[in-house]
Protein backbone atom coordinates (compact mmCIF):
# COMPACT_ATOMS: atom_id res chain seq x y z
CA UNK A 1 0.00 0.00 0.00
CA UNK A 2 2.96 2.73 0.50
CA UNK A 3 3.69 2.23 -3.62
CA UNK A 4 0.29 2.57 -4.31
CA UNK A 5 -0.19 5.57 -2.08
CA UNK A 6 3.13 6.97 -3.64
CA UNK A 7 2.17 6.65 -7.26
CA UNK A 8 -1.62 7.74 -6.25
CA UNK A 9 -0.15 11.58 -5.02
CA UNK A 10 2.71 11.56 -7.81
CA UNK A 11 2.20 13.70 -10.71
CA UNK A 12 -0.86 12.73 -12.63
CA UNK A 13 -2.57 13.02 -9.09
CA UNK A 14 -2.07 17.20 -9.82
CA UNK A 15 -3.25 16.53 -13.56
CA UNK A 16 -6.26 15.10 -11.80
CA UNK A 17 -6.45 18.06 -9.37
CA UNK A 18 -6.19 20.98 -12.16
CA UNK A 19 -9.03 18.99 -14.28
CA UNK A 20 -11.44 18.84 -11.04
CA UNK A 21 -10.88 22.65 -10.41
CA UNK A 22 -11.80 23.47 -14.05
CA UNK A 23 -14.55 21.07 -13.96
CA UNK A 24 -16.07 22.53 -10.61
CA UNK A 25 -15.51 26.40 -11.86
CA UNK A 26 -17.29 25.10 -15.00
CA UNK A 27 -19.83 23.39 -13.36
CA UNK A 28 -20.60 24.64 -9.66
CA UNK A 29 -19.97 28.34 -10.70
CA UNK A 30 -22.01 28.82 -13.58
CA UNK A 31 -25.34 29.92 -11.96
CA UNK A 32 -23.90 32.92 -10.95
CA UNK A 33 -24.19 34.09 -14.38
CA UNK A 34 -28.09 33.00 -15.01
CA UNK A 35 -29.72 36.31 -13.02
CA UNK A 36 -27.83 38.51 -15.94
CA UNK A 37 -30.46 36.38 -18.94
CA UNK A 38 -33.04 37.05 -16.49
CA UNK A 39 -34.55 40.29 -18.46
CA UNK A 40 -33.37 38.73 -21.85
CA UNK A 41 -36.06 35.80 -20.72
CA UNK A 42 -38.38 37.44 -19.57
CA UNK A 43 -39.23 39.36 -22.59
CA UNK A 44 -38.57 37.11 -24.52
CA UNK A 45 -41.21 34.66 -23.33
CA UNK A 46 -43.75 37.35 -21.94
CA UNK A 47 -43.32 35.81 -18.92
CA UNK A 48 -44.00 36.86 -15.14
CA UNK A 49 -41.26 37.52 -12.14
CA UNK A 50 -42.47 34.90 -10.69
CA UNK A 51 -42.34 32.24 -13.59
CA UNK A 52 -39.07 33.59 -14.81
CA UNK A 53 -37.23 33.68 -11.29
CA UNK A 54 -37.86 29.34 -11.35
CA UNK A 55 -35.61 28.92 -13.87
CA UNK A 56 -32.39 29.67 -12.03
CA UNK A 57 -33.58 28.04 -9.43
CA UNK A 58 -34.62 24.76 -11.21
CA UNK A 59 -31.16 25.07 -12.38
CA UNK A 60 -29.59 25.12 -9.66
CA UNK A 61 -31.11 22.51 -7.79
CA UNK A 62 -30.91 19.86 -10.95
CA UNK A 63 -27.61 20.77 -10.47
CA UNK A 64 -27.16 19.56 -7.47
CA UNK A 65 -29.58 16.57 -7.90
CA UNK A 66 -28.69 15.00 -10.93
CA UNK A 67 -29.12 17.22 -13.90
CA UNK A 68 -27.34 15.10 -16.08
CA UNK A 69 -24.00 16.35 -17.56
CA UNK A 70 -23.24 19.02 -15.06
CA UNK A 71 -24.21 17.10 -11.81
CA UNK A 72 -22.35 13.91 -13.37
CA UNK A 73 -19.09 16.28 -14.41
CA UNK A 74 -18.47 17.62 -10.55
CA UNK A 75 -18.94 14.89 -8.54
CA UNK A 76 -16.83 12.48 -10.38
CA UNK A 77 -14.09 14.93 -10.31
CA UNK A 78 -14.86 15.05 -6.06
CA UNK A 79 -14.95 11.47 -6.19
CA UNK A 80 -11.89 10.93 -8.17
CA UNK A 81 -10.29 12.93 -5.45
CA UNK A 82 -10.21 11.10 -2.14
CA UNK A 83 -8.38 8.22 -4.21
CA UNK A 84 -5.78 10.24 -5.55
CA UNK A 85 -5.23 11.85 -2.12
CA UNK A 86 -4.77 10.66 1.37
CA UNK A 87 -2.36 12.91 3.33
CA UNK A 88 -3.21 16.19 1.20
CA UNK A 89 -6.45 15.26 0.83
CA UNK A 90 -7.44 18.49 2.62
CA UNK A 91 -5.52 20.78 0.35
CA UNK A 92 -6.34 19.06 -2.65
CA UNK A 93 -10.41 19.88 -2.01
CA UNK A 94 -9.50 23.10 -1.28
CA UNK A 95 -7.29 23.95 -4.16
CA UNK A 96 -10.73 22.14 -6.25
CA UNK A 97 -13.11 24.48 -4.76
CA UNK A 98 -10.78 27.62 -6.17
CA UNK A 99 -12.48 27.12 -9.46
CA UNK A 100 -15.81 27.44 -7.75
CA UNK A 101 -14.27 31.06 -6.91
CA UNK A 102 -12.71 31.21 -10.71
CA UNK A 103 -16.63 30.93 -11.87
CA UNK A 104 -18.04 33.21 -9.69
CA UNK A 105 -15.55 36.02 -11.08
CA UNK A 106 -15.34 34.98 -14.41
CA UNK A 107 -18.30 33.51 -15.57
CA UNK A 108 -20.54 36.90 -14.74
CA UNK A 109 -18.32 39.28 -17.43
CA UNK A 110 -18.17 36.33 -20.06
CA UNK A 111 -21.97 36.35 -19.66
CA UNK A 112 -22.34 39.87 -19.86
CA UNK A 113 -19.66 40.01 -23.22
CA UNK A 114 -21.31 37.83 -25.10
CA UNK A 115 -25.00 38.68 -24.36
CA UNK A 116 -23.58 42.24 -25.75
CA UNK A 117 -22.66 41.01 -29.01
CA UNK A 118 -24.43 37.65 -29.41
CA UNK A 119 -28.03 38.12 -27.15
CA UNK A 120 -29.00 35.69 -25.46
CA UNK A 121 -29.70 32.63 -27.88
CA UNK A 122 -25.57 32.66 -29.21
CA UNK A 123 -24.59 32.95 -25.67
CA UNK A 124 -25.85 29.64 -24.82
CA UNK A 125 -24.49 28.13 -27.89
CA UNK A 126 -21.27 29.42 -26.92
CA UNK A 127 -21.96 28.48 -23.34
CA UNK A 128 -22.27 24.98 -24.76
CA UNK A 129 -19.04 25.04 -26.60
CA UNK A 130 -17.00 25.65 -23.19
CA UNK A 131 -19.13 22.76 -21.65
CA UNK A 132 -17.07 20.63 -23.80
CA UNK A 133 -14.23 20.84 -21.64
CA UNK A 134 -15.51 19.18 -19.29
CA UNK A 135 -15.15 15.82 -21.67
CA UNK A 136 -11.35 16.76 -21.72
CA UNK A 137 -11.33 16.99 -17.62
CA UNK A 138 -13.27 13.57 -17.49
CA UNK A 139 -10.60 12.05 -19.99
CA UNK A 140 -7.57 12.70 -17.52
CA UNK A 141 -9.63 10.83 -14.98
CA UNK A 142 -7.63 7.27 -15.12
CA UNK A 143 -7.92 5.20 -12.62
CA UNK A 144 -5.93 4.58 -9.63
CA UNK A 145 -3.00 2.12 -9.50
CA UNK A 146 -2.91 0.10 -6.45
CA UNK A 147 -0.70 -2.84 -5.85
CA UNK A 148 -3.66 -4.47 -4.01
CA UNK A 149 -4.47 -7.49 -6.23
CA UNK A 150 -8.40 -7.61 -7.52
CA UNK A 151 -11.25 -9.65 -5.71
CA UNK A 152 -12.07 -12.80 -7.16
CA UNK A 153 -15.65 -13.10 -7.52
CA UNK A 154 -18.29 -15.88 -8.63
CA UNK A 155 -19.86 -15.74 -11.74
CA UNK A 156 -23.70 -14.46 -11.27
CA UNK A 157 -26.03 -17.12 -10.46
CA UNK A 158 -28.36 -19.10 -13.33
CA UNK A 159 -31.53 -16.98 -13.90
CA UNK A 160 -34.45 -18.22 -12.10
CA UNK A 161 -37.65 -19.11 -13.03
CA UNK A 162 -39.32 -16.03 -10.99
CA UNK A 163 -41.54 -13.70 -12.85
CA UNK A 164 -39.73 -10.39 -14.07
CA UNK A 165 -39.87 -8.32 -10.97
CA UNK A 166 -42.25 -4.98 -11.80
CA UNK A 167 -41.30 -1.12 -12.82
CA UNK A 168 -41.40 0.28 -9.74
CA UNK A 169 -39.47 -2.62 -7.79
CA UNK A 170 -36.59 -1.84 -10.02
CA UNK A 171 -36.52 1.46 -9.51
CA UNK A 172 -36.47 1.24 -5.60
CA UNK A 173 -33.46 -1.22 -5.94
CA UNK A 174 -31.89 0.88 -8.48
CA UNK A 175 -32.37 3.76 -5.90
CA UNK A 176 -31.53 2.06 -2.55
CA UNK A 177 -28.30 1.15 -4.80
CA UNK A 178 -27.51 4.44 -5.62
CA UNK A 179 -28.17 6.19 -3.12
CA UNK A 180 -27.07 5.68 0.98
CA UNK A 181 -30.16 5.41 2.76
CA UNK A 182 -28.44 2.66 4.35
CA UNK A 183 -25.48 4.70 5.34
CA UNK A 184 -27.70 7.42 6.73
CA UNK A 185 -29.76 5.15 8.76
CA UNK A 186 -26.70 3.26 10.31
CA UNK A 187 -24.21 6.40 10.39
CA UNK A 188 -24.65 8.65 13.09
CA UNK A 189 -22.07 11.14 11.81
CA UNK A 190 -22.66 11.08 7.82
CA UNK A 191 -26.86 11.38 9.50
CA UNK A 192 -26.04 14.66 11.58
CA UNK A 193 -23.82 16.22 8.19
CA UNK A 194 -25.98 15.79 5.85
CA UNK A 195 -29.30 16.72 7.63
CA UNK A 196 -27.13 20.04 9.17
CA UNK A 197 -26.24 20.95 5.47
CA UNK A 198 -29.50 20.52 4.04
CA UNK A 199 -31.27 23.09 6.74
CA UNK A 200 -28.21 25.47 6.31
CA UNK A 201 -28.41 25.50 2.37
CA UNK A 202 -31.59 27.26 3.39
CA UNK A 203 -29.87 29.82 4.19
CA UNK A 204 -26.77 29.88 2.91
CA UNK A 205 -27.53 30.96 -0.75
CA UNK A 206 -29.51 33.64 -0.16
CA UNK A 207 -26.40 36.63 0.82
CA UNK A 208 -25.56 35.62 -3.59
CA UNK A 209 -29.22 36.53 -4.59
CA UNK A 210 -29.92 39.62 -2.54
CA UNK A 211 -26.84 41.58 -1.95
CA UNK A 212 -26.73 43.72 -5.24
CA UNK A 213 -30.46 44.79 -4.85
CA UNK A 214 -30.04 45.39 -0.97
CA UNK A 215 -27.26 47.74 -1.84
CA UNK A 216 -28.97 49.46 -4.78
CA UNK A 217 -32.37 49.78 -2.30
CA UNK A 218 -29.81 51.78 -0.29
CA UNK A 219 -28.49 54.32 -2.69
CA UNK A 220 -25.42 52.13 -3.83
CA UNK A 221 -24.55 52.71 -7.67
CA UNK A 222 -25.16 49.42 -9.78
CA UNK A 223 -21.86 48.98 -10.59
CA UNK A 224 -20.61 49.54 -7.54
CA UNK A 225 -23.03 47.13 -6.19
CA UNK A 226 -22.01 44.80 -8.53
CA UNK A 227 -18.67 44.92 -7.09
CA UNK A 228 -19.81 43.14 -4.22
CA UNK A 229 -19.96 39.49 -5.45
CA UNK A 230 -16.75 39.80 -7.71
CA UNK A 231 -15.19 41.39 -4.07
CA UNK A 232 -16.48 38.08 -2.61
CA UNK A 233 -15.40 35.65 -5.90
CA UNK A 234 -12.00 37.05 -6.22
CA UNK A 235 -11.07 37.01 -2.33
CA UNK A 236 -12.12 33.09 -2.32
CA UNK A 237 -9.57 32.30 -4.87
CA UNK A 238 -6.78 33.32 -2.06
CA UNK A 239 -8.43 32.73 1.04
CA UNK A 240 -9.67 28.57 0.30
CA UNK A 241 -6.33 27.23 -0.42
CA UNK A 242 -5.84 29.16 3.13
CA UNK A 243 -8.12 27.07 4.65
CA UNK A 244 -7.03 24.04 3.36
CA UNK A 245 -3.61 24.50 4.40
CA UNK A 246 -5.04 24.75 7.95
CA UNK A 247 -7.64 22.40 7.45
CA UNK A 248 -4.93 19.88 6.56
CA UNK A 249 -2.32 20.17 9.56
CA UNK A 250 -2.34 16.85 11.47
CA UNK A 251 -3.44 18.63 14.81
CA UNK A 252 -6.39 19.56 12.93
CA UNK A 253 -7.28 16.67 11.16
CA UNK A 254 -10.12 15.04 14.19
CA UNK A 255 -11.45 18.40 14.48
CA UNK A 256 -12.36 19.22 11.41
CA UNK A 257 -16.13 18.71 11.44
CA UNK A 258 -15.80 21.41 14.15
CA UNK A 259 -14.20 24.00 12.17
CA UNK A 260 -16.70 23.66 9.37
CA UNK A 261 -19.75 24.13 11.89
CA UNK A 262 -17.31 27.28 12.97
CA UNK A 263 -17.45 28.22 9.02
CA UNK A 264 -21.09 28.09 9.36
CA UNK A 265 -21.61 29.86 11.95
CA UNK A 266 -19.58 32.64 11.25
CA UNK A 267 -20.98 32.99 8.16
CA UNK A 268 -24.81 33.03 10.04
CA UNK A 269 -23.09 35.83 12.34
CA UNK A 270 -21.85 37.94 9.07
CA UNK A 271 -24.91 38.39 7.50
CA UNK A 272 -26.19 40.41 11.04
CA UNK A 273 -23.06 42.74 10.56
CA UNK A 274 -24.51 43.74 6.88
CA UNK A 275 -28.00 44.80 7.71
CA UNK A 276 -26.53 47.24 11.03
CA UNK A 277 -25.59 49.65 7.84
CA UNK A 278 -26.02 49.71 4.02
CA UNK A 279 -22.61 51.89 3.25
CA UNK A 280 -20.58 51.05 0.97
CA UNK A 281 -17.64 50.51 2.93
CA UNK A 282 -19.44 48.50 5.44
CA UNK A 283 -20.84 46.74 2.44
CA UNK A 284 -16.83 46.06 1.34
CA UNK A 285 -15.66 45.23 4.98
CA UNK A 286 -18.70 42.73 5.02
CA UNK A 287 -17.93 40.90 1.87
CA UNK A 288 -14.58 40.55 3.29
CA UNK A 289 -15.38 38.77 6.58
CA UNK A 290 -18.15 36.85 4.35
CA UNK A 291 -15.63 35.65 2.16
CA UNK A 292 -13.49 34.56 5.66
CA UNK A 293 -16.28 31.95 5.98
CA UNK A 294 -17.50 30.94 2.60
CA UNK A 295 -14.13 29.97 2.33
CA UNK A 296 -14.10 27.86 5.27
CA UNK A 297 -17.25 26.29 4.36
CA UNK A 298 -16.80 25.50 0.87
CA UNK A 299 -12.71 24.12 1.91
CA UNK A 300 -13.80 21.56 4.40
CA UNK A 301 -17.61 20.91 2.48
CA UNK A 302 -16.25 17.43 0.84
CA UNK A 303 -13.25 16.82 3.00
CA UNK A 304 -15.70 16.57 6.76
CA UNK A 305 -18.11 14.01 4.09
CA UNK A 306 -15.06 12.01 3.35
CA UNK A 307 -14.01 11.60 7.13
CA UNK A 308 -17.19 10.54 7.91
CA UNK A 309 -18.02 8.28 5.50
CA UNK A 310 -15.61 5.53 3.68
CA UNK A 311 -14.15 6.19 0.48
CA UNK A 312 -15.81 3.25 -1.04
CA UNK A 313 -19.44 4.64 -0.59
CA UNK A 314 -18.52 8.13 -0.86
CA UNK A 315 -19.68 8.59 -4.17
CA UNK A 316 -23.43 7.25 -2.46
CA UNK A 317 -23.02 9.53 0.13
CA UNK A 318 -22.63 12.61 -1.72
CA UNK A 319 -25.21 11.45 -4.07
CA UNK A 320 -27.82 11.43 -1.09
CA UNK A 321 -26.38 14.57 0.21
CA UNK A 322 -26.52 17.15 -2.98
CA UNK A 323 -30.23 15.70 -3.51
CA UNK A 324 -31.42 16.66 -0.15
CA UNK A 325 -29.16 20.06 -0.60
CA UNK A 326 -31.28 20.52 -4.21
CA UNK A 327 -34.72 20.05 -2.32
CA UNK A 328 -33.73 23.52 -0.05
CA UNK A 329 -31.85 25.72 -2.99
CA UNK A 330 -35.27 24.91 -5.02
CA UNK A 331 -37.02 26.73 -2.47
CA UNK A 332 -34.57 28.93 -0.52
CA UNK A 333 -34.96 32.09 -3.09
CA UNK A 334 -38.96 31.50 -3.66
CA UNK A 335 -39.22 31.32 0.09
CA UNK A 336 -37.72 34.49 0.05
CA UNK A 337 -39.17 36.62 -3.15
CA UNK A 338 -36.32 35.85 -6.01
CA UNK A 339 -38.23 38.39 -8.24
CA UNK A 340 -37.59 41.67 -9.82
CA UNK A 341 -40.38 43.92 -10.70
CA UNK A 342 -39.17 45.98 -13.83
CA UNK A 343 -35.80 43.66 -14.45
CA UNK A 344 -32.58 43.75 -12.37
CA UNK A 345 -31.59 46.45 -13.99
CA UNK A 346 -32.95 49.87 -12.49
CA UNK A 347 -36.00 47.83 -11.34
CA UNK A 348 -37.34 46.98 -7.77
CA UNK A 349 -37.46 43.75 -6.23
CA UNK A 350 -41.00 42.57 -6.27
CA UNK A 351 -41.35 39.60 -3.40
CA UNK A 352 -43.44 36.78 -3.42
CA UNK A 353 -43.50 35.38 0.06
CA UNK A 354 -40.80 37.35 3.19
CA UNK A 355 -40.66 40.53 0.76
CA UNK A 356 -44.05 41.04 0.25
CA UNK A 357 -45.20 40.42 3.80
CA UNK A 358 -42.43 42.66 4.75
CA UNK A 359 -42.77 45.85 2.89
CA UNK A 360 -40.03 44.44 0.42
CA UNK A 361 -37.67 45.21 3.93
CA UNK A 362 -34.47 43.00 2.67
CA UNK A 363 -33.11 43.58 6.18
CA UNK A 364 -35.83 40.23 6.90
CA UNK A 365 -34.08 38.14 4.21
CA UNK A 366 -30.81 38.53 6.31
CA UNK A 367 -32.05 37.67 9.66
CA UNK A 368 -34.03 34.68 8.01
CA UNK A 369 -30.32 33.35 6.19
CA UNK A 370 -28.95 33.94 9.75
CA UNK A 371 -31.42 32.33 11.49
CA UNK A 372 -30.70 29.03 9.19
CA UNK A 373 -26.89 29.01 9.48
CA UNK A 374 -27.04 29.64 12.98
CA UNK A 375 -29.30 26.98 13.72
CA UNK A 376 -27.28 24.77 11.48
CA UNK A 377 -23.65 25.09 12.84
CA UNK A 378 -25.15 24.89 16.40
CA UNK A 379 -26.78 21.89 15.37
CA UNK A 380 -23.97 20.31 13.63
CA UNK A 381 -21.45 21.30 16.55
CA UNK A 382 -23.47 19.98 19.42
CA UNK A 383 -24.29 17.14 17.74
CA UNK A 384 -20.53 15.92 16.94
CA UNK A 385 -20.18 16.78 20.33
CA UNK A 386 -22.10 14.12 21.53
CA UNK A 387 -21.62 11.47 19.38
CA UNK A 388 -17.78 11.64 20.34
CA UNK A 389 -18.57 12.15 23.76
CA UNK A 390 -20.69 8.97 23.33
CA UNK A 391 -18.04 7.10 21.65
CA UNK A 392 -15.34 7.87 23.92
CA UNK A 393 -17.71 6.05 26.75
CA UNK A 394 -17.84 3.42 24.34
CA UNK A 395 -14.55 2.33 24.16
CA UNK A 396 -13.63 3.10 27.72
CA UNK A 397 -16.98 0.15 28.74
CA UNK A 398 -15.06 -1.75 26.07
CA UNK A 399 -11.93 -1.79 27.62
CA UNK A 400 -13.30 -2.17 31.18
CA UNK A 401 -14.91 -5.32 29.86
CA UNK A 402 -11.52 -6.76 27.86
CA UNK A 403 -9.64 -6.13 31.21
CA UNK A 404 -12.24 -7.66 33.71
CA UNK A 405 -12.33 -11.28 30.93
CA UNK A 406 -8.77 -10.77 31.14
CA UNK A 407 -8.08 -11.33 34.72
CA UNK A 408 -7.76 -14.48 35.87
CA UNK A 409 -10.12 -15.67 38.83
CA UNK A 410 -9.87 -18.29 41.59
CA UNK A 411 -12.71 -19.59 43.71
CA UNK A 412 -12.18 -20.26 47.68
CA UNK A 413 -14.19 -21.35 50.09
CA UNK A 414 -14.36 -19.02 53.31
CA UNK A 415 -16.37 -20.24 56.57
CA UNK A 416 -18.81 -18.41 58.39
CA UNK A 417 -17.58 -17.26 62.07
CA UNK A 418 -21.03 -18.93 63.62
CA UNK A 419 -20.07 -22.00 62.07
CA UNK A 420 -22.48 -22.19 59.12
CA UNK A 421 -21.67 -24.20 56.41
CA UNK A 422 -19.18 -23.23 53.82
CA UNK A 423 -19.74 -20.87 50.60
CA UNK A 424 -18.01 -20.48 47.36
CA UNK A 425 -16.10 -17.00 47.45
CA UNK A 426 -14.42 -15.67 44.71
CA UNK A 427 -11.65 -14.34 44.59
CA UNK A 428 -9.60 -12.16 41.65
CA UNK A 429 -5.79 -11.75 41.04
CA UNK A 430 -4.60 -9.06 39.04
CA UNK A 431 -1.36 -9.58 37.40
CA UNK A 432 0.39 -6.41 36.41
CA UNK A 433 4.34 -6.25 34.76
CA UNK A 434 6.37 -3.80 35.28
């Protein structure tokens, strides 16, 4: 296993690396760009705010819960990952999730570029010529050499004679297959991450959505606003590989479901900093800190999954995990009003749901992403908490019970002082070296 784990993190492991970062800023950051079509669309199809504002979301959660070509592109290259890696594995997801930050900052001005010259229509034909990359990136995915020998198996048995089993019975087995209900019934850990994650992403997306219109509600110049989320984009490209490095010390490495709830919760406590004042420069200072935890967040997302669950069902796991995250970034921005009333551009947002029933007062969409992160890292951290407090206990009854079977006993037989009859008493030695 030390050649295998040698020629796993040699050089084509870095081939692998630069191909999953490409993959994920192709993939993963590419929504970023949809709100910029979302005029383009809407007059185009004579359709509502409220129709129109589905499709990034639809997008974004097919992304994330198997929408074919993009959902199949990242998480291979994730996948691929924890068996190239094993002692950088840390690093290695965080220098992956850098082309997240490469999409959020690039994709946006390609968008706007081409929509320019091309509208909307030869954008997305160009759009699909860049996808294409992503069947170079899948290419360089070879797989692993190990020097452990491959499992001899028995051929499959002769068919029976049962009748063909129906539709739907195939397609729970196909599903149960798939996906790791099993794990998340029997895991306690991979259970508390991946129900944690799912109530935060209720949250968590929302800051993306409604900064640039908070800040224009406020008297902040559209561009200037727009400089928020390229502020936040270009200070992830530095600050992940950051956390990686610290994610991947060796004092670090049991703790590092604990730093990610940290991420969260930071990231819950940022979002109360930017609705105390709509200034610019508190605007800036808040993107900063913002970026601080996004950073730690999306560094340690895949890298706390893959210490809690084996690498031979990881692929499961994450399957089971990004559908459950799809379910709450489908209805994260309609629970909050993802509309525009007039088009993002000099328009007002229009809201469907906390907007409307709050005077369109975006200050509410803030404290309700808070309120989710919050709840989630507190969650999360209390809960690890406990289950290593738990299995601590665990293995200190187990070793009680290994030393008690391992003494050796003798039986005597002691008499009673008023002459009653004699009883069985047992006695135990304890043998010790020193």
């Amino acid at each position: 296993m030390p050649q295998a784990l040698e020629r796993a993190e040699g050089g084509w492991a870095w081939v692998v690396l630069l191909a999953s970062m490409m993959t994920q800023g192709l993939t993963l950051g590419f929504p970023t760009c949809i709100g910029i079509f979302f005029t383009e669309l809407q007059h185009e199809f004579q359709a509502s705010n409220s129709e129109t504002s589905w499709f990034p979301s639809i997008l974004t959660a097919m992304l994330h819960a198997g929408g074919l070509g993009m959902c199949f592109s990242f998480q291979s290259t994730i996948t691929v990952l924890g068996f190239y890696f094993t002692r950088r594995q840390a690093i290695a997801n965080a220098l992956a999730s850098v082309g997240v930050s490469l999409g959020i900052t690039l994709w946006p001005l390609l968008a706007r570029y081409l929509l320019e010259d091309l509208g909307w229509r030869g954008t997305f034909l160009v759009f699909g010529g860049v996808f294409l990359h992503c069947c170079v990136c899948g290419a360089i995915l070879r797989p692993v050499a190990t020097s452990v020998p491959p499992e001899t198996r028995e051929g499959p048995p002769p068919p029976s004679k049962t009748p063909v089993p129906s539709c739907l019975a195939a397609c729970g087995r196909a599903v149960q297959r798939h996906l790791a209900f099993d794990i998340l019934w029997h895991n306690a850990g991979y259970r508390v991450f991946t129900l944690g994650v799912a109530w935060m992403i209720l949250g968590f997306p929302l800051p993306h959505v409604f900064l640039v219109p908070y800040a224009m509600r406020h008297g902040v110049d559209e561009h200037r606003a727009a400089l928020l989320i390229s502020i936040i984009g270009f200070s992830n490209i530095f600050l992940r590989p950051m956390a990686g490095l610290v994610a991947g010390r060796q004092d670090f490495a049991s703790h590092r479901k604990y730093l990610f709830s940290l991420a969260v919760l930071l990231n819950g406590l940022t979002n109360l900093v930017c609705v105390a004042s709509a200034d610019f420069r508190v605007l800036v200072g808040y993107c900063l800190v913002y970026s601080v935890s996004m950073s730690g967040v999306g560094a340690l997302f895949f890298q706390v999954l893959m210490d809690v669950v084996p690498m031979d069902r990881f692929s499961r796991a994450l399957g089971l995990c990004t559908v459950l995250e799809s379910i709450s970034i489908l209805i994260s921005p309609p629970l909050a009003g993802e509309t525009w009333e007039g088009g993002q551009e000099g328009g007002r947002p229009g809201g469907r749901f906390l907007l409307d029933t709050t005077n369109n007062n975006f200050s509410y969409v803030f404290y309700m992403s808070s309120f989710f992160l919050i709840s989630a890292a507190l969650f999360m951290g209390g809960s690890f908490c406990a289950l290593q407090k738990k299995e601590k206990q665990g293995r200190q009854a187990e070793a009680e019970a290994a030393t008690r079977e391992a003494a050796p006993q003798r039986t005597l037989t002691v008499e009673g002082t008023d002459g009653s009859e004699k009883r069985p008493c047992t006695e135990i030695m304890y043998v010790t070296s020193v």
